[in-house]
N, C-alpha and C. Protein backbone atom coordinates (compact mmCIF):
# COMPACT_ATOMS: atom_id res chain seq x y z
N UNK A 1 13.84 -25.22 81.41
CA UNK A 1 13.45 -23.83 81.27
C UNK A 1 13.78 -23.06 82.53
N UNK A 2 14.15 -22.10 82.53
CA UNK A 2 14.45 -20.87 83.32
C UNK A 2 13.43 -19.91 83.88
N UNK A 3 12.74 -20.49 84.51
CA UNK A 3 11.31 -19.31 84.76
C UNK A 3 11.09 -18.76 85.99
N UNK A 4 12.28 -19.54 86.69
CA UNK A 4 12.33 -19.08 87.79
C UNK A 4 13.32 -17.34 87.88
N UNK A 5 13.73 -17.26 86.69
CA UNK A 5 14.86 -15.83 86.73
C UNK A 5 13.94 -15.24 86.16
N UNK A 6 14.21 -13.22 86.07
CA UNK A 6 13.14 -12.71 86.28
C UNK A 6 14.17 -12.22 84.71
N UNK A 7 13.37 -10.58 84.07
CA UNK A 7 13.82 -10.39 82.94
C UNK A 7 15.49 -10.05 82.99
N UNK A 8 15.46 -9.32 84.07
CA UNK A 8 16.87 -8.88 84.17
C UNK A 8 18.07 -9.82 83.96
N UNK A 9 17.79 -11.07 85.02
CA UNK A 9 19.20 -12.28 84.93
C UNK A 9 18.88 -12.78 83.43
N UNK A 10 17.68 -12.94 82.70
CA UNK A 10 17.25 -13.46 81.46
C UNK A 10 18.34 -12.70 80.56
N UNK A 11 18.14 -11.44 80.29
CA UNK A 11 19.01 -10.82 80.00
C UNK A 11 20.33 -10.95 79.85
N UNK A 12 20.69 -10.84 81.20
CA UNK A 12 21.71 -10.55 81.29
C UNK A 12 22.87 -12.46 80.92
N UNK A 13 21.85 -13.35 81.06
CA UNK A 13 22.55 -14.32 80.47
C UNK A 13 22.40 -14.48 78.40
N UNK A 14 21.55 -13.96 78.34
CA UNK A 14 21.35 -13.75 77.32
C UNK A 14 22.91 -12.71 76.47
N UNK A 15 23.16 -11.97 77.28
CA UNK A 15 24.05 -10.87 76.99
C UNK A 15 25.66 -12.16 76.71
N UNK A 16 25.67 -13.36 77.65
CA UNK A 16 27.04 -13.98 77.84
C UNK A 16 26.90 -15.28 76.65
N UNK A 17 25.34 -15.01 76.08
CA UNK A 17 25.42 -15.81 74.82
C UNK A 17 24.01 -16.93 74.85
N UNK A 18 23.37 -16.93 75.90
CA UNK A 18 22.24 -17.96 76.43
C UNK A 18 21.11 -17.36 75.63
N UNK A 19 21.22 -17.89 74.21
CA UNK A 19 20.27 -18.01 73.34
C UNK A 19 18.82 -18.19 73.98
N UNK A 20 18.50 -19.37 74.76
CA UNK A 20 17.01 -19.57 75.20
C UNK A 20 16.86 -18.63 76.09
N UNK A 21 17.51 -18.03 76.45
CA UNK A 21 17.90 -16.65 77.78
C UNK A 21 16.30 -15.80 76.58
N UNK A 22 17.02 -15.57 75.71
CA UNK A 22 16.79 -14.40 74.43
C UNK A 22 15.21 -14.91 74.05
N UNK A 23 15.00 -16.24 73.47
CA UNK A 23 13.89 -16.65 73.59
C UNK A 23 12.28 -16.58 74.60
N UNK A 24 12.77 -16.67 75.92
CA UNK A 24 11.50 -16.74 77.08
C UNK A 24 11.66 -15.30 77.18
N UNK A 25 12.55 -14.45 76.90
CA UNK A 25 11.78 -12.96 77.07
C UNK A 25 11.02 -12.64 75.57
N UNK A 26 11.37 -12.96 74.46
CA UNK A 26 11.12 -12.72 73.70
C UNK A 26 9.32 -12.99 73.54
N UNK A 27 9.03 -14.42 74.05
CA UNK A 27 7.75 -14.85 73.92
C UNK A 27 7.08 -13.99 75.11
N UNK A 28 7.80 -13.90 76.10
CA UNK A 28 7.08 -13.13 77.09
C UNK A 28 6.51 -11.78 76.39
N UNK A 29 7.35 -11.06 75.98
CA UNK A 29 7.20 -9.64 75.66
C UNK A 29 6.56 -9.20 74.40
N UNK A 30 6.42 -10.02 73.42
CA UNK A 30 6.22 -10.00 71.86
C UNK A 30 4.71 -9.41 72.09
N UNK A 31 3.81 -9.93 72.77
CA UNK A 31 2.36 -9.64 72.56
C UNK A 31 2.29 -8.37 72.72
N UNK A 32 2.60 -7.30 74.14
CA UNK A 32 2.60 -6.23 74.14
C UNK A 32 3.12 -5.36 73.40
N UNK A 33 4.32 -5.37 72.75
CA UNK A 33 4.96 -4.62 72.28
C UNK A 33 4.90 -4.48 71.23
N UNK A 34 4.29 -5.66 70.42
CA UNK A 34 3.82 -5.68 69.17
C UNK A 34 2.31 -4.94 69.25
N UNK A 35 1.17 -4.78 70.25
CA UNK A 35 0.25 -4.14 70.42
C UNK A 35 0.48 -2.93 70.38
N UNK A 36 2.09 -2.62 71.23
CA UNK A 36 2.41 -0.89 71.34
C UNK A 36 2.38 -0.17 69.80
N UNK A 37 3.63 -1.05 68.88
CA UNK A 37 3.51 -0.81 67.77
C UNK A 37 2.68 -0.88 66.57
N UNK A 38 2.05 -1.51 66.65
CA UNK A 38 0.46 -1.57 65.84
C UNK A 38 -0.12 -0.50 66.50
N UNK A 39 -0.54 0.31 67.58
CA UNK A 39 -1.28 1.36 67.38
C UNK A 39 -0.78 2.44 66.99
N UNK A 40 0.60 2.54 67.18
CA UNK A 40 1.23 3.72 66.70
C UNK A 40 1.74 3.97 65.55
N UNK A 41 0.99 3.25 64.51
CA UNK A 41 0.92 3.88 62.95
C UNK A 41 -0.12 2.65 62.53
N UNK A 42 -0.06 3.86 61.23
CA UNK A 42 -1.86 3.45 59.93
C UNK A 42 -1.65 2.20 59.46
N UNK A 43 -0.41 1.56 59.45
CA UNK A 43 0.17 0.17 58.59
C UNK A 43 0.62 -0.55 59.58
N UNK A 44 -0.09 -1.69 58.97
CA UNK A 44 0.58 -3.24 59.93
C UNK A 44 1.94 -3.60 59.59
N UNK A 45 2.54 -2.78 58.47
CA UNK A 45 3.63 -3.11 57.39
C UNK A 45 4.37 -2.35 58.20
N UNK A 46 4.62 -1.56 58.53
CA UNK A 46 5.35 -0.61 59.64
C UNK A 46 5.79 -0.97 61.14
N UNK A 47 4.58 -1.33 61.43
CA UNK A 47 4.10 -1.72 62.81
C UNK A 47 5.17 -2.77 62.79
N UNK A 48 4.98 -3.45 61.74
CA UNK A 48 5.70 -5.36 61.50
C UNK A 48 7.49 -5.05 61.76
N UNK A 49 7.56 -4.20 60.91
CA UNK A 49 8.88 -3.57 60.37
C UNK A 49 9.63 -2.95 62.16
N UNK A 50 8.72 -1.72 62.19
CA UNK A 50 9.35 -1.31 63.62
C UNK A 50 9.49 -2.49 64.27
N UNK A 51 8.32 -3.56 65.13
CA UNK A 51 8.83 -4.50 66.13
C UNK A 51 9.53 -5.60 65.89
N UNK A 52 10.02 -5.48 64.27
CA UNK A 52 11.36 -6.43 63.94
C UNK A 52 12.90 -5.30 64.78
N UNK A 53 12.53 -4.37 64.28
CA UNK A 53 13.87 -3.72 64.24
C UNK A 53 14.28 -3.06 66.08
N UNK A 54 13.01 -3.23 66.74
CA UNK A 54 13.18 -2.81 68.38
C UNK A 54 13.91 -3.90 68.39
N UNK A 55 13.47 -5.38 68.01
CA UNK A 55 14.00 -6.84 68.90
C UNK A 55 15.85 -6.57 68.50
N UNK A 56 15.54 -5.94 67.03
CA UNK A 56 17.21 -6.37 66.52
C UNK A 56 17.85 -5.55 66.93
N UNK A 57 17.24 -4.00 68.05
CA UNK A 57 18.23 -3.23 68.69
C UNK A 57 18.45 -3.74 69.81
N UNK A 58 17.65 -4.87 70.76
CA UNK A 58 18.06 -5.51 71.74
C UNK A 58 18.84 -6.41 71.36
N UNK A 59 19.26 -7.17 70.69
CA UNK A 59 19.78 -8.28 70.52
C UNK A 59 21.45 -7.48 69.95
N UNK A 60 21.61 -6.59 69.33
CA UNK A 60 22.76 -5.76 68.73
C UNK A 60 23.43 -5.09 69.95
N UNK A 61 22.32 -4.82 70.87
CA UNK A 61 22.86 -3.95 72.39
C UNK A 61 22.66 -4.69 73.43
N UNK A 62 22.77 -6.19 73.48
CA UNK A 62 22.85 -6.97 74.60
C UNK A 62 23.86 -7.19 75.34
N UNK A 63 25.48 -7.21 74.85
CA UNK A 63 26.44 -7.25 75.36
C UNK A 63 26.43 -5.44 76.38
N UNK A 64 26.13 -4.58 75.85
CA UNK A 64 25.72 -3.24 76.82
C UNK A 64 25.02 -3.34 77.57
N UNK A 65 23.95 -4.46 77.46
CA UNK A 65 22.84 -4.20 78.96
C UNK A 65 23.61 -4.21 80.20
N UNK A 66 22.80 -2.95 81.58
CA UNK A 66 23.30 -3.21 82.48
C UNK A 66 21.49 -2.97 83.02
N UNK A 67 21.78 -3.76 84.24
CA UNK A 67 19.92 -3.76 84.38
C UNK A 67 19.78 -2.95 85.59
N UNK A 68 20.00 -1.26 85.16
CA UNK A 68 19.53 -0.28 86.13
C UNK A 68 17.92 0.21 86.06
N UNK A 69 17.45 -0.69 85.51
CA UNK A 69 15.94 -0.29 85.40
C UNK A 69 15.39 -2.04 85.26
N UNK A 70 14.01 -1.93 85.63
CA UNK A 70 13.19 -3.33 84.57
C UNK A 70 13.84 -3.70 83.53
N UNK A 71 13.69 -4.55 82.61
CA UNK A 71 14.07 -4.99 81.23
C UNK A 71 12.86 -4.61 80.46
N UNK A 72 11.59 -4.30 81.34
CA UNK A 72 10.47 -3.97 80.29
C UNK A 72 10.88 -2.38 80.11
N UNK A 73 11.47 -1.95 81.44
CA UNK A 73 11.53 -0.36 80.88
C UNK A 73 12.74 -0.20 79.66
N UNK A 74 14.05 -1.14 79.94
CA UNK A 74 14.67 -0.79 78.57
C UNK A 74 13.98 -1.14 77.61
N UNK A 75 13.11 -2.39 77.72
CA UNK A 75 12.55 -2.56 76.15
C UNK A 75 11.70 -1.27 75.53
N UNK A 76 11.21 -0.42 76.35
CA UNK A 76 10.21 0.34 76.12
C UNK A 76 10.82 1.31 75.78
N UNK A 77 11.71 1.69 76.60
CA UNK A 77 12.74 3.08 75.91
C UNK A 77 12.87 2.84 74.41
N UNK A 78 13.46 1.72 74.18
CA UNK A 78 14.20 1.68 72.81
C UNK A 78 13.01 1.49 72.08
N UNK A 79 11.74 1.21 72.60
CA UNK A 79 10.58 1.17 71.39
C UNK A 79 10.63 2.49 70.88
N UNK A 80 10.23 3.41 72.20
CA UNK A 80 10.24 4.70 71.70
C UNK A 80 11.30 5.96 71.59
N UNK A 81 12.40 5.65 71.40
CA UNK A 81 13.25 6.36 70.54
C UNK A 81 12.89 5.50 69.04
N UNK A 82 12.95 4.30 69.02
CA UNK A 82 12.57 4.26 67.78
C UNK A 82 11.56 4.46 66.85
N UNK A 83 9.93 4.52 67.84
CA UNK A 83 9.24 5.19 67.23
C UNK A 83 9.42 6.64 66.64
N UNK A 84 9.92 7.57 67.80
CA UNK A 84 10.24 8.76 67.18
C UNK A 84 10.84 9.28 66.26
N UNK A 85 12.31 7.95 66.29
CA UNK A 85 13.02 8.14 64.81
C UNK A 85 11.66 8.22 63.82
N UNK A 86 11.32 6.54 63.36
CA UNK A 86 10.04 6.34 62.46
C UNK A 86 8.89 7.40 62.13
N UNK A 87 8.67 8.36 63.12
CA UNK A 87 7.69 9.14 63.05
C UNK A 87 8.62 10.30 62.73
N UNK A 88 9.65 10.74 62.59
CA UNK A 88 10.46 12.19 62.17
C UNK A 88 10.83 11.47 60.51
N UNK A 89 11.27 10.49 60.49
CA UNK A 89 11.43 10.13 59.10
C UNK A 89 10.39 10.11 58.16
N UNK A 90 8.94 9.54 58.55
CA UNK A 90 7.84 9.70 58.39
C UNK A 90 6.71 10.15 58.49
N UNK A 91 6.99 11.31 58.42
CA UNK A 91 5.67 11.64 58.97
C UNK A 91 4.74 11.75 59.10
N UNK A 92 4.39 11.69 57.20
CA UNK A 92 2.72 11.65 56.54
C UNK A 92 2.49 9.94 57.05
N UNK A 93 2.66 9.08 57.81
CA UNK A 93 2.11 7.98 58.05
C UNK A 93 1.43 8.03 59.69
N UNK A 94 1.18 9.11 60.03
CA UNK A 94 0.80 9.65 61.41
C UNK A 94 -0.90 9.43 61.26
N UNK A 95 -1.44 9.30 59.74
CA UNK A 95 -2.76 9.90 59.96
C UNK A 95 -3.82 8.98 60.47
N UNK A 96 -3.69 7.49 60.46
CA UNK A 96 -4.96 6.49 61.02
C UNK A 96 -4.16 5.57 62.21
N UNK A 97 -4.72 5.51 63.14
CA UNK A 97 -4.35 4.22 63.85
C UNK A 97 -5.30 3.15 63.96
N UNK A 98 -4.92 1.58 62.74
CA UNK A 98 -5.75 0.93 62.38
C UNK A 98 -4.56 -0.53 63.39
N UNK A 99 -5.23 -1.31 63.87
CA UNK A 99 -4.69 -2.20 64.75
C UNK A 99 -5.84 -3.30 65.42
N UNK A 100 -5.29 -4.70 65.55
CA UNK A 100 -6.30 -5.57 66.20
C UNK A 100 -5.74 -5.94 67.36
N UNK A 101 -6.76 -6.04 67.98
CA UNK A 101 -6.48 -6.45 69.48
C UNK A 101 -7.43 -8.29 69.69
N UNK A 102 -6.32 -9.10 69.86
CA UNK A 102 -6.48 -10.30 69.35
C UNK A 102 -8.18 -10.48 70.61
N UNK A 103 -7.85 -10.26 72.31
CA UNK A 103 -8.81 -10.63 72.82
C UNK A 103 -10.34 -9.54 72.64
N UNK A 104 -9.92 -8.79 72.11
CA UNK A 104 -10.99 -7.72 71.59
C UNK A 104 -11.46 -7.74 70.52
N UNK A 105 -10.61 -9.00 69.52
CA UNK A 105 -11.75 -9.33 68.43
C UNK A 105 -12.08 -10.96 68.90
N UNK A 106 -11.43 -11.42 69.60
CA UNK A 106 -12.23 -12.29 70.33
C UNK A 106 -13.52 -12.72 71.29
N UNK A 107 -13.72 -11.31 72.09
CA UNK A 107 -15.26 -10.87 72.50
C UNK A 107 -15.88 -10.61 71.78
N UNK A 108 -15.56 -10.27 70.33
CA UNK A 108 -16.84 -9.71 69.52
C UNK A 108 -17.60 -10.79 69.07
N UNK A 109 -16.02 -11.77 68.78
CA UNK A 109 -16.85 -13.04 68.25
C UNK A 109 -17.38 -13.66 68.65
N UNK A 110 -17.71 -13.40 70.04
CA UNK A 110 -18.80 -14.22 70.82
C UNK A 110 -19.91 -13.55 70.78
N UNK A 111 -19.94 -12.42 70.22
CA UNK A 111 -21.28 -11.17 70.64
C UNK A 111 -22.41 -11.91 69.77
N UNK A 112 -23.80 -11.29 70.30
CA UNK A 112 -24.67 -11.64 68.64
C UNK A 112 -24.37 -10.60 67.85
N UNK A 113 -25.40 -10.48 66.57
CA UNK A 113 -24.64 -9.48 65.69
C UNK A 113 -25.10 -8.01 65.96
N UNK A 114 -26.21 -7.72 66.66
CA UNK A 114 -26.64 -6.28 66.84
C UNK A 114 -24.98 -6.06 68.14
N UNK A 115 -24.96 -6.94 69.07
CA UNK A 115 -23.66 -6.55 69.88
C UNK A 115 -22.23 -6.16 68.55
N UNK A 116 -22.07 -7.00 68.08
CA UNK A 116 -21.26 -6.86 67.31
C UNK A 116 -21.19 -5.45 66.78
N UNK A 117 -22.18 -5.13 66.05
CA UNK A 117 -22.09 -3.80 65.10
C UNK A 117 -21.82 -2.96 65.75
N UNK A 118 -22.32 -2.50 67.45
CA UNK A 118 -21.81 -2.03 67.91
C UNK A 118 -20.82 -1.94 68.92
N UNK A 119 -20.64 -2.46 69.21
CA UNK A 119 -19.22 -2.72 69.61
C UNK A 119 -18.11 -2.35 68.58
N UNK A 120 -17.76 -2.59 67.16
CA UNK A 120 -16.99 -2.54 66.46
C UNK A 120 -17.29 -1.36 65.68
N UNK A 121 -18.24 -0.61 66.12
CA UNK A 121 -18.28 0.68 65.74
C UNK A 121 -17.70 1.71 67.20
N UNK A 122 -17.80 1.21 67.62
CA UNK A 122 -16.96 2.02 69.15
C UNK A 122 -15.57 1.52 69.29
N UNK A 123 -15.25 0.55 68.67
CA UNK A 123 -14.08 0.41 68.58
C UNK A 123 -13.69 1.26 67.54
N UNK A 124 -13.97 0.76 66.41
CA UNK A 124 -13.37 1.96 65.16
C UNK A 124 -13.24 3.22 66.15
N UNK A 125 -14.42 3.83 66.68
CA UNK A 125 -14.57 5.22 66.62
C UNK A 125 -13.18 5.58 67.84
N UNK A 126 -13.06 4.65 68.91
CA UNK A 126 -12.15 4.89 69.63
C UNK A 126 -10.99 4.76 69.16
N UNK A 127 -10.69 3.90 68.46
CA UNK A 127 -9.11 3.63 67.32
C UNK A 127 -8.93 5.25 66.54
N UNK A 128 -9.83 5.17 66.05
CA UNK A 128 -10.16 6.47 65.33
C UNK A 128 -9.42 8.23 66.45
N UNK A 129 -9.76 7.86 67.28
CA UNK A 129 -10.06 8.97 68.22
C UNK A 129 -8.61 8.77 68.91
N UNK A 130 -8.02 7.84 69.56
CA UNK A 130 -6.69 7.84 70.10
C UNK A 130 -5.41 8.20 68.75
N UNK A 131 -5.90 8.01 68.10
CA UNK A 131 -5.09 8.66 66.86
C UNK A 131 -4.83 9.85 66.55
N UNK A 132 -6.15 10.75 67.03
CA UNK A 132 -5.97 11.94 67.18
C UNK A 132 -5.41 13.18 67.98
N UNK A 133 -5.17 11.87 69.11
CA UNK A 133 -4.48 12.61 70.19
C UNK A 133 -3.12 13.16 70.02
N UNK A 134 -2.74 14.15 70.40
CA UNK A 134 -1.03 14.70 70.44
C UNK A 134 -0.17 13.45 70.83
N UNK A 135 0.92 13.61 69.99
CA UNK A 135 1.81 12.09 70.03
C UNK A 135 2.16 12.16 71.64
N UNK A 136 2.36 13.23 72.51
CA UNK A 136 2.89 12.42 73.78
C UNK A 136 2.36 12.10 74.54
N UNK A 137 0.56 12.41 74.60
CA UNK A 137 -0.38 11.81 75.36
C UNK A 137 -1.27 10.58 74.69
N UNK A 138 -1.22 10.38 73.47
CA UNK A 138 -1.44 8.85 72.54
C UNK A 138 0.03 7.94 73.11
N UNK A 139 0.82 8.50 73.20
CA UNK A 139 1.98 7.51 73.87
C UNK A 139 2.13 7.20 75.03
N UNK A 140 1.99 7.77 75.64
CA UNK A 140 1.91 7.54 77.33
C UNK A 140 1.01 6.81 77.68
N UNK A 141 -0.22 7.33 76.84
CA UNK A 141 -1.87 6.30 77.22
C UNK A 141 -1.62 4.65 76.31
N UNK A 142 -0.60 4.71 75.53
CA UNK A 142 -0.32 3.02 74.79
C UNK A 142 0.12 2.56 75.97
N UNK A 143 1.65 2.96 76.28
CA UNK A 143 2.34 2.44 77.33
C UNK A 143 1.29 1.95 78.19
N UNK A 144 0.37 2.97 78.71
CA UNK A 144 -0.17 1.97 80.20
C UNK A 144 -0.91 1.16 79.83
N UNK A 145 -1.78 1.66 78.55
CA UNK A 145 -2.37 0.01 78.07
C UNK A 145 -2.15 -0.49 77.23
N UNK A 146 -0.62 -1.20 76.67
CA UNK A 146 -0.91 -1.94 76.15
C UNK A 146 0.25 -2.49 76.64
N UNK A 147 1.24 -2.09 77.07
CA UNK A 147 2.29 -2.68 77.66
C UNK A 147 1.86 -2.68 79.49
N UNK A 148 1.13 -2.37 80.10
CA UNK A 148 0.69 -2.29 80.92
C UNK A 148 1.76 -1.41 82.43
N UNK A 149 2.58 -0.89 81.64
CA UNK A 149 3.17 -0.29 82.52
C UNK A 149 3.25 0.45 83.87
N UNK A 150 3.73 0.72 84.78
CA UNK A 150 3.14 1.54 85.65
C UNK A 150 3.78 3.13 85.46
N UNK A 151 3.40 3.83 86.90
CA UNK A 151 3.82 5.53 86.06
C UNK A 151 5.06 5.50 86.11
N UNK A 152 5.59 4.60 87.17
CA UNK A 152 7.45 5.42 87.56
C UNK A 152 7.96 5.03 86.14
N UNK A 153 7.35 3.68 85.84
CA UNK A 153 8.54 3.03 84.45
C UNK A 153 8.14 3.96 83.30
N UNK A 154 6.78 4.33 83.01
CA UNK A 154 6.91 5.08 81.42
C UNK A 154 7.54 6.69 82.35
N UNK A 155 7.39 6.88 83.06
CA UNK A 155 8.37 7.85 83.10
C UNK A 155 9.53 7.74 83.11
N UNK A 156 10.23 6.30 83.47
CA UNK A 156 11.76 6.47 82.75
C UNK A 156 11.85 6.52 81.54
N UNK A 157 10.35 5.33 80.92
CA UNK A 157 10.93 5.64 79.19
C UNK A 157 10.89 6.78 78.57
N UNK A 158 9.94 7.46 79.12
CA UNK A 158 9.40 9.10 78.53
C UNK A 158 10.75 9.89 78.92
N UNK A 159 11.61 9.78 80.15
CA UNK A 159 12.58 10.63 80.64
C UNK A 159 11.84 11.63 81.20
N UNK A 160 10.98 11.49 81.58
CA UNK A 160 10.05 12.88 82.50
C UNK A 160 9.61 12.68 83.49
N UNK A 161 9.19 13.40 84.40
CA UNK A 161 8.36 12.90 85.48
C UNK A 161 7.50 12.10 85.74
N UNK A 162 7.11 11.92 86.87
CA UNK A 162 6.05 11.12 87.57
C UNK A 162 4.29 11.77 86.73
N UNK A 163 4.53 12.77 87.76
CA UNK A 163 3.35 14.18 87.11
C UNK A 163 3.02 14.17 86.18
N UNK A 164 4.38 14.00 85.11
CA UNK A 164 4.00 14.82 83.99
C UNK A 164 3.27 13.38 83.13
N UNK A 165 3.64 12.23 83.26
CA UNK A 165 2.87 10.78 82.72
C UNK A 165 1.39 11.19 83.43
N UNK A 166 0.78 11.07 84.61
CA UNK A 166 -0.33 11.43 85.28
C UNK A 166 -0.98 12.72 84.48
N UNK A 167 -0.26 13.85 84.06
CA UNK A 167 -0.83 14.87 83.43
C UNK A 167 -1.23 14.34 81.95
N UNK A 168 -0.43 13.54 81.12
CA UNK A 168 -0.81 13.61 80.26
C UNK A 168 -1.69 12.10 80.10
N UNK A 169 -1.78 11.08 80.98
CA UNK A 169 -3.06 10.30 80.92
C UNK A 169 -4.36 11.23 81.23
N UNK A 170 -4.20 11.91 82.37
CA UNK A 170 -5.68 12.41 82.45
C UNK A 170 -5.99 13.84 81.15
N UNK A 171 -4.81 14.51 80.69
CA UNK A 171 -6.04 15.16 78.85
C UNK A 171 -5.90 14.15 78.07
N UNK A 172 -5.62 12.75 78.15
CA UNK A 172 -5.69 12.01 76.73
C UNK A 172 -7.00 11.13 77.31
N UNK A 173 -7.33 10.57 78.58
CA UNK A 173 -8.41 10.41 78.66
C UNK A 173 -10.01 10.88 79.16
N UNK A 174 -9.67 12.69 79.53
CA UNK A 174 -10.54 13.56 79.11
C UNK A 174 -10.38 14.11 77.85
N UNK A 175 -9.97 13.86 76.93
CA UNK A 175 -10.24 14.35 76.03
C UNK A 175 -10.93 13.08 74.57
N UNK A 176 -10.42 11.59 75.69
CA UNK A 176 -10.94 10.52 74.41
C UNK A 176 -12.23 10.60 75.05
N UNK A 177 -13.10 11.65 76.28
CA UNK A 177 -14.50 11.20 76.81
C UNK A 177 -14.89 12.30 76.11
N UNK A 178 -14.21 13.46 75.85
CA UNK A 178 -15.39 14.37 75.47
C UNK A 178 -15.19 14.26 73.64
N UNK A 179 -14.37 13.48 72.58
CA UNK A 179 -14.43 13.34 71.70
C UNK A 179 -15.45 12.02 71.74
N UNK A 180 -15.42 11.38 72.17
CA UNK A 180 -16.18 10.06 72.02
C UNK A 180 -17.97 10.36 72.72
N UNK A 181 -17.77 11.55 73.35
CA UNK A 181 -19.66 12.01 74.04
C UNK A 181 -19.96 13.32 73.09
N UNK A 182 -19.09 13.77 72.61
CA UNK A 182 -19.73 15.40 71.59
C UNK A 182 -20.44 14.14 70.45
N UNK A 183 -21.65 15.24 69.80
CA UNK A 183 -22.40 15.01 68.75
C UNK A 183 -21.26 14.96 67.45
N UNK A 184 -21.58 14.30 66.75
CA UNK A 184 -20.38 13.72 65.29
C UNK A 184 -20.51 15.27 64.73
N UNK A 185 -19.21 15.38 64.40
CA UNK A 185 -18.61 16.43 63.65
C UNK A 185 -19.07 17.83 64.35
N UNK A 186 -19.00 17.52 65.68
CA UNK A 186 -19.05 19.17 66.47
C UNK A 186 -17.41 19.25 66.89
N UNK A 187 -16.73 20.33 66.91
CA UNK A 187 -15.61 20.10 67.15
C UNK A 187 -14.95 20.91 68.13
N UNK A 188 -14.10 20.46 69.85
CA UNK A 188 -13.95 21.46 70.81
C UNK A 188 -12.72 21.77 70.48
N UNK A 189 -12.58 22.56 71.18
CA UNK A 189 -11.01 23.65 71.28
C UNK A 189 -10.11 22.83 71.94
N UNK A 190 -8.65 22.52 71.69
CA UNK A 190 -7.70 21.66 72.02
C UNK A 190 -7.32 22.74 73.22
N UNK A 191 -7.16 21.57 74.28
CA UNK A 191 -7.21 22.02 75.82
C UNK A 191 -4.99 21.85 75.69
């Protein structure tokens, strides 16, 4: 095994035909990116579909890689041009973001059951609530958590600034505090 090369040489041997090259990023990267795509639509059937078809645009555009960025930031770019395709083609599938988070239903299952109920009612309600956010601050706020990105890289994937990732984490997470602290069904003015 190769674990000593980082994503880029992975890659990039991957690109000259090194199948297991293609493999150890693949296992590396699958958890996040499959998390990215599960929150960003109502269907696991979608979700499934998109993070088949990101892997098969890396694997179709591997002989093109040149590694002027991370390999997580190209992977991430091409998630999201392809989300955006998916979401302009589709659009009525924008309306729930329903998704499991394997170690977050794994704490529950340790909870007793009064923990449980709630907990998994603050989850709903927060699943619920990041859904509602404007697609480029629900996207920016996936990227950092679920792919764990930092700001410079989702700002290459975004193509925008530094700032402007920082601007739109802090209204997507003032705005998931004051949707998640207002009384149910009071409703504020979009900032």
């Amino acid at each position: 095994m190769r674990t000593e090369l980082n994503d880029e040489q992975l890659m990039l041997k991957y690109a000259k035909g090194d199948v297991s090259a293609f493999e150890l990023l693949y296992f590396k990267h699958k958890g996040g990116l499959f998390r990215y795509c599960l929150r960003q639509f109502s269907s696991r059937a979608i979700a499934e579909e998109c993070f088949q078809e990101i892997w098969l645009k890396v694997i179709n555009n591997r002989v093109k890689y040149q590694p002027k960025a991370l390999f997580t930031t190209y992977l991430y770019r091409i998630a999201q041009n392809h989300i955006i395709d998916v979401f302009r083609k589709e659009k009525k599938r924008l309306a729930d973001c329903e998704y499991e988070d394997a170690n977050l239903e794994q704490s529950i299952y340790l909870m007793s059951d009064v923990e449980k109920q709630n907990n998994q009612a603050m989850v709903v309600e927060l699943r619920k609530q990041i859904s509602q956010l404007p697609f480029e601050q629900r996207n920016t706020l996936l990227l950092k958590l679920d792919a764990g990105l930092s700001l410079d890289e989702i700002s290459h994937i975004l193509d925008c600034g530094k700032e402007t990732v920082k601007s739109r984490l802090r209204y997507a997470t003032s705005k998931l505090k004051d949707l998640l602290t207002e009384p149910s069904g009071a409703q504020k003015n979009e900032r």
